[in-house]
PDB file of N, CA and C in Angstrom:
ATOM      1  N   UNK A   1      16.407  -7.434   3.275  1.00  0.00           N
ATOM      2  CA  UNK A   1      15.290  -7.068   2.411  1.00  0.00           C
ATOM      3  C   UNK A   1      14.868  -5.632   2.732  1.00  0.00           C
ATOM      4  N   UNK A   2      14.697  -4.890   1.622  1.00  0.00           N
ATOM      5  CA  UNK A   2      14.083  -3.337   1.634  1.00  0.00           C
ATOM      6  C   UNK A   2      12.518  -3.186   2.511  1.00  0.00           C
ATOM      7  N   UNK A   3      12.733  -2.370   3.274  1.00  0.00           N
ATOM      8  CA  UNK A   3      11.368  -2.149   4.117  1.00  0.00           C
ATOM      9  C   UNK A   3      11.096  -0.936   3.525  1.00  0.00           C
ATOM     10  N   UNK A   4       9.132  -0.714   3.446  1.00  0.00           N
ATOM     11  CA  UNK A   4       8.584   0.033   2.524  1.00  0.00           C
ATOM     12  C   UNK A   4       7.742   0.604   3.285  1.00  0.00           C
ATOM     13  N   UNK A   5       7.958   2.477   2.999  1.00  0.00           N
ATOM     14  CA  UNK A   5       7.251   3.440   3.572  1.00  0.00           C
ATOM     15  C   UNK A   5       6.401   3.982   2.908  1.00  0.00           C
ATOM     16  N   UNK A   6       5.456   4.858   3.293  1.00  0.00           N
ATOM     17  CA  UNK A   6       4.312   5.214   2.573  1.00  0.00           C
ATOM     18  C   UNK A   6       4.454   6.377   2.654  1.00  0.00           C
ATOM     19  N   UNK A   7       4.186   7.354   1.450  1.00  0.00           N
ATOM     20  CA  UNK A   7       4.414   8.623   1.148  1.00  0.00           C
ATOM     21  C   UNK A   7       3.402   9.513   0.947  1.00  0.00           C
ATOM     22  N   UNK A   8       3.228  10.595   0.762  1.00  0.00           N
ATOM     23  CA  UNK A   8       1.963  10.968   0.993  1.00  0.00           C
ATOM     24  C   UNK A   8       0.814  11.456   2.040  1.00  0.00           C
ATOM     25  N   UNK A   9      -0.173  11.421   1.318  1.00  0.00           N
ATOM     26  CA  UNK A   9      -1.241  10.880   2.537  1.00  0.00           C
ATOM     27  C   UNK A   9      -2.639  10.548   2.277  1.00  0.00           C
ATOM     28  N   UNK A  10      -3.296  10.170   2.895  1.00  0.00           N
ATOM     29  CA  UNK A  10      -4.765   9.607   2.768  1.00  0.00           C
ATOM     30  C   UNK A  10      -5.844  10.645   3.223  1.00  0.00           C
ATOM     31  N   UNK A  11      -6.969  10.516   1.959  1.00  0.00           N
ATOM     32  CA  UNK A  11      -7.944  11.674   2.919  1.00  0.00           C
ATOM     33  C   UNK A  11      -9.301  11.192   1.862  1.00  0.00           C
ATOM     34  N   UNK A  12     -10.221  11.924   2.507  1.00  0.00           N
ATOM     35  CA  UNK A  12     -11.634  11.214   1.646  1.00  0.00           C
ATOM     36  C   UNK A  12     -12.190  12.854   0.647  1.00  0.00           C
ATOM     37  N   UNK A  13     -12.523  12.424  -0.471  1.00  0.00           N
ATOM     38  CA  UNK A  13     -13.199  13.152  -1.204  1.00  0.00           C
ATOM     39  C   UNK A  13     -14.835  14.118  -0.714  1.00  0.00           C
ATOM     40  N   UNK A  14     -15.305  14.916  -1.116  1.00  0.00           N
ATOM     41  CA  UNK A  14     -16.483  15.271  -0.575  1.00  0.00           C
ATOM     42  C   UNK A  14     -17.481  14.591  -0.491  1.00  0.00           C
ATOM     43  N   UNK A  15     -17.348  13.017  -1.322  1.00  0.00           N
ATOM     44  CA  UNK A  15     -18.655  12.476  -1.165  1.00  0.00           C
ATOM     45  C   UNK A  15     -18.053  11.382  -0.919  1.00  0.00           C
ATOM     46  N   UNK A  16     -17.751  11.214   0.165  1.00  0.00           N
ATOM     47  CA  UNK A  16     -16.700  10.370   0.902  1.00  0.00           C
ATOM     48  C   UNK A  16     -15.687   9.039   0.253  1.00  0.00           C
ATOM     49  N   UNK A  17     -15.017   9.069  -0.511  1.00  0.00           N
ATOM     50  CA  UNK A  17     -14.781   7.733  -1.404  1.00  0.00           C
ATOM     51  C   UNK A  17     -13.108   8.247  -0.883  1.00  0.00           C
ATOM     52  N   UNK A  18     -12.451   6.930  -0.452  1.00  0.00           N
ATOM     53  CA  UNK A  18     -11.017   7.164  -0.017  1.00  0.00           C
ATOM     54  C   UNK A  18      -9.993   7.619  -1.506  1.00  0.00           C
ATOM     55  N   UNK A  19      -9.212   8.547  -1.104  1.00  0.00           N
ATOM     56  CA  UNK A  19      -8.091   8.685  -2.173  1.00  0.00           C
ATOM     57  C   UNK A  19      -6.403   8.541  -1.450  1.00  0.00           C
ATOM     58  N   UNK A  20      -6.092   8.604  -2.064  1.00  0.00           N
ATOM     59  CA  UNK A  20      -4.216   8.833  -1.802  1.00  0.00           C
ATOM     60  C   UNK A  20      -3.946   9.785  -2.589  1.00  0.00           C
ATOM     61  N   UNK A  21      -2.897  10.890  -1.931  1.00  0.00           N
ATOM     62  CA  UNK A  21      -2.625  12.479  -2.292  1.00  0.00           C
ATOM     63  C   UNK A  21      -1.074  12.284  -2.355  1.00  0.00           C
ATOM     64  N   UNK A  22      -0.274  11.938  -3.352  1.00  0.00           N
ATOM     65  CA  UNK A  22       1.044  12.015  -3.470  1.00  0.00           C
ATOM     66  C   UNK A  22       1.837  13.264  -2.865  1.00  0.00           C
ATOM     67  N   UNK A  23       2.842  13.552  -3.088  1.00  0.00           N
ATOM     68  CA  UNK A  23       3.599  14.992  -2.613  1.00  0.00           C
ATOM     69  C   UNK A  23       3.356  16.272  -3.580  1.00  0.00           C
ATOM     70  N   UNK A  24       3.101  15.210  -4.799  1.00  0.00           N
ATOM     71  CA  UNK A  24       2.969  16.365  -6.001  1.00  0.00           C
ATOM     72  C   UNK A  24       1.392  17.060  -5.901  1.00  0.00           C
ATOM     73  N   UNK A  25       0.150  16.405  -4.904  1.00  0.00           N
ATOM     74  CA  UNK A  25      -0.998  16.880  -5.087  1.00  0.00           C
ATOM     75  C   UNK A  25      -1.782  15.777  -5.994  1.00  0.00           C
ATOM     76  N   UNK A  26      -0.466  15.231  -6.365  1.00  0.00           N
ATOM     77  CA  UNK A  26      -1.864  14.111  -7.364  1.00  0.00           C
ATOM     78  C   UNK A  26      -2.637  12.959  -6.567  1.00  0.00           C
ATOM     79  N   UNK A  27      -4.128  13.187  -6.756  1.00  0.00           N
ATOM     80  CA  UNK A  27      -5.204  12.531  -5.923  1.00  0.00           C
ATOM     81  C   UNK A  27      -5.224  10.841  -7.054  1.00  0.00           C
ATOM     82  N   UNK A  28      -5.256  10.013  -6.330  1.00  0.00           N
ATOM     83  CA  UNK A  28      -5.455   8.362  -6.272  1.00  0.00           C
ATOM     84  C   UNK A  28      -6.916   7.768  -5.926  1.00  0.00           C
ATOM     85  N   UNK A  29      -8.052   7.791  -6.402  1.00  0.00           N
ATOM     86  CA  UNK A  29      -8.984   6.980  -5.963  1.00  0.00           C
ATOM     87  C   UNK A  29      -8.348   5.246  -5.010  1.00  0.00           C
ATOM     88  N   UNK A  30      -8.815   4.865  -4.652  1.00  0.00           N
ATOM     89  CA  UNK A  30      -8.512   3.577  -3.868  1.00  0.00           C
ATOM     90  C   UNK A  30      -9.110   2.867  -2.915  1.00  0.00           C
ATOM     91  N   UNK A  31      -9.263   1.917  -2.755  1.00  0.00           N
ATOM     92  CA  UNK A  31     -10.093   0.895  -2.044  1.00  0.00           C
ATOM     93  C   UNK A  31      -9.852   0.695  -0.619  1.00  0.00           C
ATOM     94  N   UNK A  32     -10.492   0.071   0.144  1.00  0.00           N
ATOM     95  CA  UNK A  32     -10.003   0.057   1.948  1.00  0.00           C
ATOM     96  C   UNK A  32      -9.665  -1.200   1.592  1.00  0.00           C
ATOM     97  N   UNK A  33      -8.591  -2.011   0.717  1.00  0.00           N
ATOM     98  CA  UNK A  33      -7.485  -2.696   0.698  1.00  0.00           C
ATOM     99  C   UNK A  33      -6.397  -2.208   0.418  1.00  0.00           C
ATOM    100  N   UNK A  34      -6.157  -1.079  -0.404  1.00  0.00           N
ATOM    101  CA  UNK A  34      -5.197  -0.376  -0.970  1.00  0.00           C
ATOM    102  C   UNK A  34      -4.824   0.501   0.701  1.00  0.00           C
ATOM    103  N   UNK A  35      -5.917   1.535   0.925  1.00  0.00           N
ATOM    104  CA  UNK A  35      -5.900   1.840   2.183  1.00  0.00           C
ATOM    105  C   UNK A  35      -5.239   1.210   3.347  1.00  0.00           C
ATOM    106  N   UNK A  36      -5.876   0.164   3.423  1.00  0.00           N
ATOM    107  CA  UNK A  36      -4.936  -0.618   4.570  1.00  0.00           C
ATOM    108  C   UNK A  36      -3.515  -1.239   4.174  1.00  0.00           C
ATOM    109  N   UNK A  37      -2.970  -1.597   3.295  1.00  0.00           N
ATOM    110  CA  UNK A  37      -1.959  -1.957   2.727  1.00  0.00           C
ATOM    111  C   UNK A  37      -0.895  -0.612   3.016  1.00  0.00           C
ATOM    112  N   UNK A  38      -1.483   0.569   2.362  1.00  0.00           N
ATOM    113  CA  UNK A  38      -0.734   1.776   2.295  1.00  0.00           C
ATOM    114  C   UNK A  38      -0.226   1.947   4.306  1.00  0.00           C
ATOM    115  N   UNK A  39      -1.123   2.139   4.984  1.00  0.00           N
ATOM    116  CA  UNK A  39      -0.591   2.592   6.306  1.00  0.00           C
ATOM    117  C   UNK A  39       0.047   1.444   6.957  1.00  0.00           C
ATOM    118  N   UNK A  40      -0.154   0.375   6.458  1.00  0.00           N
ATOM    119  CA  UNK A  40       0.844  -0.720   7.060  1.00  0.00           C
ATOM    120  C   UNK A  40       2.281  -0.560   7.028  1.00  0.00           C
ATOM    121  N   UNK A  41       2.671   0.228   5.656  1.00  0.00           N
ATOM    122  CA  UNK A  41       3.598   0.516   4.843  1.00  0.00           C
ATOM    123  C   UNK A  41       4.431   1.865   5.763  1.00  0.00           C
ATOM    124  N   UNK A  42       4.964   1.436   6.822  1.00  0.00           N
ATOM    125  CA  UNK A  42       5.160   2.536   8.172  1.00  0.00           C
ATOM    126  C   UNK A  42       6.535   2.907   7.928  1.00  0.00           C
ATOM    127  N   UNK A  43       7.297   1.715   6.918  1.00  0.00           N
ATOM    128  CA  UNK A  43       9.022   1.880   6.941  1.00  0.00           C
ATOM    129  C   UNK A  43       9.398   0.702   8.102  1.00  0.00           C
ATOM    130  N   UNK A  44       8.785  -0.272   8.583  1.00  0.00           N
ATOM    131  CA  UNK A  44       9.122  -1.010   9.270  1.00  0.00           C
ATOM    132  C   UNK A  44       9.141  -2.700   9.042  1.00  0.00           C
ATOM    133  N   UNK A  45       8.380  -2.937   7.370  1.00  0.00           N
ATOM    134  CA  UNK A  45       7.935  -3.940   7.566  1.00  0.00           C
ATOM    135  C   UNK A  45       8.410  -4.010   5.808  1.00  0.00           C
ATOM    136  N   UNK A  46       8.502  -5.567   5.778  1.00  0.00           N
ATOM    137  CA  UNK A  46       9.296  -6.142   3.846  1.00  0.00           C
ATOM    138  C   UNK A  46       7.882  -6.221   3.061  1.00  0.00           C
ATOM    139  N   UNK A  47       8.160  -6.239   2.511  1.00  0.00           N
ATOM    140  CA  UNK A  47       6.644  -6.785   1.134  1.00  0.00           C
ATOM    141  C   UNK A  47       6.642  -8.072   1.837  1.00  0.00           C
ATOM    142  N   UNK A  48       7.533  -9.271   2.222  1.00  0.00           N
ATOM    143  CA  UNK A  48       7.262 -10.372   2.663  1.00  0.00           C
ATOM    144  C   UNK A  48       6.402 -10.433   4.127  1.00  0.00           C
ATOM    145  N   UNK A  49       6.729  -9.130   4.792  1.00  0.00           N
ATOM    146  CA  UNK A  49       5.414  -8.819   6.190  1.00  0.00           C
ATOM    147  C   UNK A  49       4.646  -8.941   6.031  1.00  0.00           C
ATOM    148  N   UNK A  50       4.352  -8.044   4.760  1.00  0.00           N
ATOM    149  CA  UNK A  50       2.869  -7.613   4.427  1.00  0.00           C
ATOM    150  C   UNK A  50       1.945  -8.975   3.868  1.00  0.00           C
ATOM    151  N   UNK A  51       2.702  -9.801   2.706  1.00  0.00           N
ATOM    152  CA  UNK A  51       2.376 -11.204   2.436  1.00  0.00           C
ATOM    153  C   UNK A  51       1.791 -11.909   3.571  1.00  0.00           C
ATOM    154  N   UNK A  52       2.743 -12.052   4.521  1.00  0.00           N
ATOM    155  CA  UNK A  52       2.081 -13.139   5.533  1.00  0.00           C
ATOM    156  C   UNK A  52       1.256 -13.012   6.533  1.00  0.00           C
ATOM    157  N   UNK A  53       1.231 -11.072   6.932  1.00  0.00           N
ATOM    158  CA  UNK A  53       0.029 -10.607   7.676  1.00  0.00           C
ATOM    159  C   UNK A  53      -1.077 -10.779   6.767  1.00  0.00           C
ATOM    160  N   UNK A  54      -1.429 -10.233   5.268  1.00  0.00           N
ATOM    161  CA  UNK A  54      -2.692  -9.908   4.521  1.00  0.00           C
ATOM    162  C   UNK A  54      -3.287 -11.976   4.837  1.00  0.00           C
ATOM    163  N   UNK A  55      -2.066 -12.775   4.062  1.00  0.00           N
ATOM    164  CA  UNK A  55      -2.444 -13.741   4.225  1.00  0.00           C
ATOM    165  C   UNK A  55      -2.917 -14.679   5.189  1.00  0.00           C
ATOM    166  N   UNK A  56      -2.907 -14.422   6.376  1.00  0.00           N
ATOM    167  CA  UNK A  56      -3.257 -14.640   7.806  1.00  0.00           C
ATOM    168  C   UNK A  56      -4.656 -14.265   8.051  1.00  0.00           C
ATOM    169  N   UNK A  57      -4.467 -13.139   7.695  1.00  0.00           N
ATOM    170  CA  UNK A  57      -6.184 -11.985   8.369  1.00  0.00           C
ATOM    171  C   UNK A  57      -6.690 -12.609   7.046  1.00  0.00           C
ATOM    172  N   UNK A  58      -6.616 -12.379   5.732  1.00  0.00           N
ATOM    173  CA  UNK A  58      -7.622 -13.780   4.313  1.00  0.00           C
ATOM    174  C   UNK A  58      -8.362 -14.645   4.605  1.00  0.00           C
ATOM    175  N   UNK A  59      -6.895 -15.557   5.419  1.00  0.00           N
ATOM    176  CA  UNK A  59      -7.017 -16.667   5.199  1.00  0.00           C
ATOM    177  C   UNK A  59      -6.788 -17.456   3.452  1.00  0.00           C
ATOM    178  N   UNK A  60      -5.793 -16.817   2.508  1.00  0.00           N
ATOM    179  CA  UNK A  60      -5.920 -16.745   1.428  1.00  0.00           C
ATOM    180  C   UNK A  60      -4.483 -17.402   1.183  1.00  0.00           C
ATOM    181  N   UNK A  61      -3.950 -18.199   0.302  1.00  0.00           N
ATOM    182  CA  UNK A  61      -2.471 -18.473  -0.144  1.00  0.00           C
ATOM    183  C   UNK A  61      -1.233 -17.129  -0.442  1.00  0.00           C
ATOM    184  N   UNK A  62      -0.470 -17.845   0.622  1.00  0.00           N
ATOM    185  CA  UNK A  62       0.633 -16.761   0.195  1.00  0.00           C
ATOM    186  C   UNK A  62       1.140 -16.046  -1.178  1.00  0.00           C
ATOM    187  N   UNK A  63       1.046 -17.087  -2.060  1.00  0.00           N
ATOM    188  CA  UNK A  63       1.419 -17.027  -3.551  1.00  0.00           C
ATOM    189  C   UNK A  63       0.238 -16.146  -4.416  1.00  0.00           C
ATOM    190  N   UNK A  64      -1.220 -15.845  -3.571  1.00  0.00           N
ATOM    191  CA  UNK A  64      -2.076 -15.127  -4.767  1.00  0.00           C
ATOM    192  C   UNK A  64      -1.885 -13.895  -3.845  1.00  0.00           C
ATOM    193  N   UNK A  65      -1.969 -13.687  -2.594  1.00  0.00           N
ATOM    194  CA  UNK A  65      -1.358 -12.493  -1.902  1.00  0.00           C
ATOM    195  C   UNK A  65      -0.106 -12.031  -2.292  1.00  0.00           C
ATOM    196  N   UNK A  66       0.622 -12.393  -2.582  1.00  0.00           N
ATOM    197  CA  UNK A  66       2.357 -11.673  -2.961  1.00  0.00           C
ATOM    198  C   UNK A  66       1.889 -11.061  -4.241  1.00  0.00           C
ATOM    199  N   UNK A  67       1.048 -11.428  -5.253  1.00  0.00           N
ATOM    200  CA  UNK A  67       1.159 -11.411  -6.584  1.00  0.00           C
ATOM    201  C   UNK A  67       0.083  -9.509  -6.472  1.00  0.00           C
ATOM    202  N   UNK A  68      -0.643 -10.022  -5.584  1.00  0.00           N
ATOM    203  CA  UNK A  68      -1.458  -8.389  -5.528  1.00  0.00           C
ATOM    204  C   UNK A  68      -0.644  -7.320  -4.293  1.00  0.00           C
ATOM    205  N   UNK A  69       0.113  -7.806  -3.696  1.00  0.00           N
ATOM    206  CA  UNK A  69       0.893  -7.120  -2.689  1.00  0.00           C
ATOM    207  C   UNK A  69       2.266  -6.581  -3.734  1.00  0.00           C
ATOM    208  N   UNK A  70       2.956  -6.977  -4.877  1.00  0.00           N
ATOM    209  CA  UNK A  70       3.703  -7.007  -5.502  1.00  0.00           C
ATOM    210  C   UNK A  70       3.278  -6.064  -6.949  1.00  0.00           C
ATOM    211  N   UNK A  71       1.707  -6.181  -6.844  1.00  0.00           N
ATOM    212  CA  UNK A  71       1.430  -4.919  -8.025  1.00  0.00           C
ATOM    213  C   UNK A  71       0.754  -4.167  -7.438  1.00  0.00           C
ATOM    214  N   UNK A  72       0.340  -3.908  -5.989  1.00  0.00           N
ATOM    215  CA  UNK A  72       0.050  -2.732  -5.622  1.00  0.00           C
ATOM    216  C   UNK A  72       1.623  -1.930  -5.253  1.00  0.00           C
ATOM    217  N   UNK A  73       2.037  -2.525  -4.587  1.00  0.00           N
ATOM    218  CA  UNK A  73       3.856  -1.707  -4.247  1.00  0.00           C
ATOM    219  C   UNK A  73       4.130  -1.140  -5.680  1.00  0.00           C
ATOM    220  N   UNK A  74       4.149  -1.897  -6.209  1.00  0.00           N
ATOM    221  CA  UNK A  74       5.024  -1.571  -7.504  1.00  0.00           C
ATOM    222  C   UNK A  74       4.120  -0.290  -8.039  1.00  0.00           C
ATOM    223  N   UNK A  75       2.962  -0.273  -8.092  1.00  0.00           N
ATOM    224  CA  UNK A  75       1.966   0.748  -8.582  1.00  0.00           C
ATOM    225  C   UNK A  75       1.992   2.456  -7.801  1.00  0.00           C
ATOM    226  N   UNK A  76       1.983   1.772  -6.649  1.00  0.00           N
ATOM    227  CA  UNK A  76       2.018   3.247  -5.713  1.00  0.00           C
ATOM    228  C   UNK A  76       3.361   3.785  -5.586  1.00  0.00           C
ATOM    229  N   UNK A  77       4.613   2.827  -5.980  1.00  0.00           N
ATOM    230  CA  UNK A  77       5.999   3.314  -5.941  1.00  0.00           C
ATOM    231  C   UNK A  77       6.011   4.370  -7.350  1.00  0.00           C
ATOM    232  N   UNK A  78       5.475   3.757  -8.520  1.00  0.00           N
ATOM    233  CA  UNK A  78       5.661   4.717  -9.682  1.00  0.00           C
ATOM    234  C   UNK A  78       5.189   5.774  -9.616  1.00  0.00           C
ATOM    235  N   UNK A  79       3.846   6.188  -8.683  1.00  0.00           N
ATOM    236  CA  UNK A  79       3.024   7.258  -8.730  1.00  0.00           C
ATOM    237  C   UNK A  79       3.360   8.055  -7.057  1.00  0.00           C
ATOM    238  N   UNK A  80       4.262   7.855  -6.871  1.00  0.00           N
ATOM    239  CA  UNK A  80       4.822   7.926  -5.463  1.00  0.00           C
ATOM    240  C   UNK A  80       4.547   8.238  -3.829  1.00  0.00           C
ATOM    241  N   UNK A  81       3.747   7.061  -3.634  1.00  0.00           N
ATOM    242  CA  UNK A  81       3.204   6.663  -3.004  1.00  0.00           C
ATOM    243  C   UNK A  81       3.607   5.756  -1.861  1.00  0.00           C
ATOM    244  N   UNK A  82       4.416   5.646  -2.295  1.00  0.00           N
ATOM    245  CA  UNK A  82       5.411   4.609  -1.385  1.00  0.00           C
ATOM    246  C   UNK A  82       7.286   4.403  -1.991  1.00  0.00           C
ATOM    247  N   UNK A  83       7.870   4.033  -0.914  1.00  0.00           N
ATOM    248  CA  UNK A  83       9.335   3.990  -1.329  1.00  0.00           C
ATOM    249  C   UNK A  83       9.943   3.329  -1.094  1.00  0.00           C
ATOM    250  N   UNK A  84      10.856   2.526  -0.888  1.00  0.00           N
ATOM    251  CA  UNK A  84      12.019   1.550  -0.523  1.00  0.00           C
ATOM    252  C   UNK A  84      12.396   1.958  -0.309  1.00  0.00           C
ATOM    253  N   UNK A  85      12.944   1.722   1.274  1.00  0.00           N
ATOM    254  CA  UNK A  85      14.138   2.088   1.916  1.00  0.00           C
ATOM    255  C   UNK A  85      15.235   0.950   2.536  1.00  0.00           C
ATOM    256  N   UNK A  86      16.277   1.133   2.943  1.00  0.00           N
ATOM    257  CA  UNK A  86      17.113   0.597   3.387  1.00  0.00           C
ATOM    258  C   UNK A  86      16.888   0.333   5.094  1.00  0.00           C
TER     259      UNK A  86
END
């Protein structure tokens, strides 16, 4: 399974609200779930890591965690934010 790195970087706006800064400069508003999701995202760990850690620290079903772990990846991969690697 593809392990997923995070691209970019994280930094806070002037009136402090978290964003994500792609390579291109393009700024991401985002939440301290998105946030924490993103730096988990080290290149060491599957979307299925991330599933069963988020779902652990919840306490929430694996199956409604994959489904928001599966459209945040997919979201920050298009806007490039994150990548699949081998």
């Amino acid at each position: 399974m593809k392990k997923i790195k995070n691209k970019g970087r994280a930094g806070k706006t002037k009136s402090g609200e978290l964003v994500l800064i792609n390579g291109e400069g393009q700024i991401f508003p985002v939440d301290n779930v998105a946030v924490s999701i993103w730096y988990m995202c080290d290149g060491t760990v599957t979307s299925e890591d991330l599933v069963k850690e988020i779902s652990q620290k919840t306490k929430q079903e694996e199956s409604a965690v994959r489904e928001m772990v599966d459209r945040l990846v997919g979201e920050m991969e298009k806007v490039g934010l994150m990548e699949s690697i081998e």
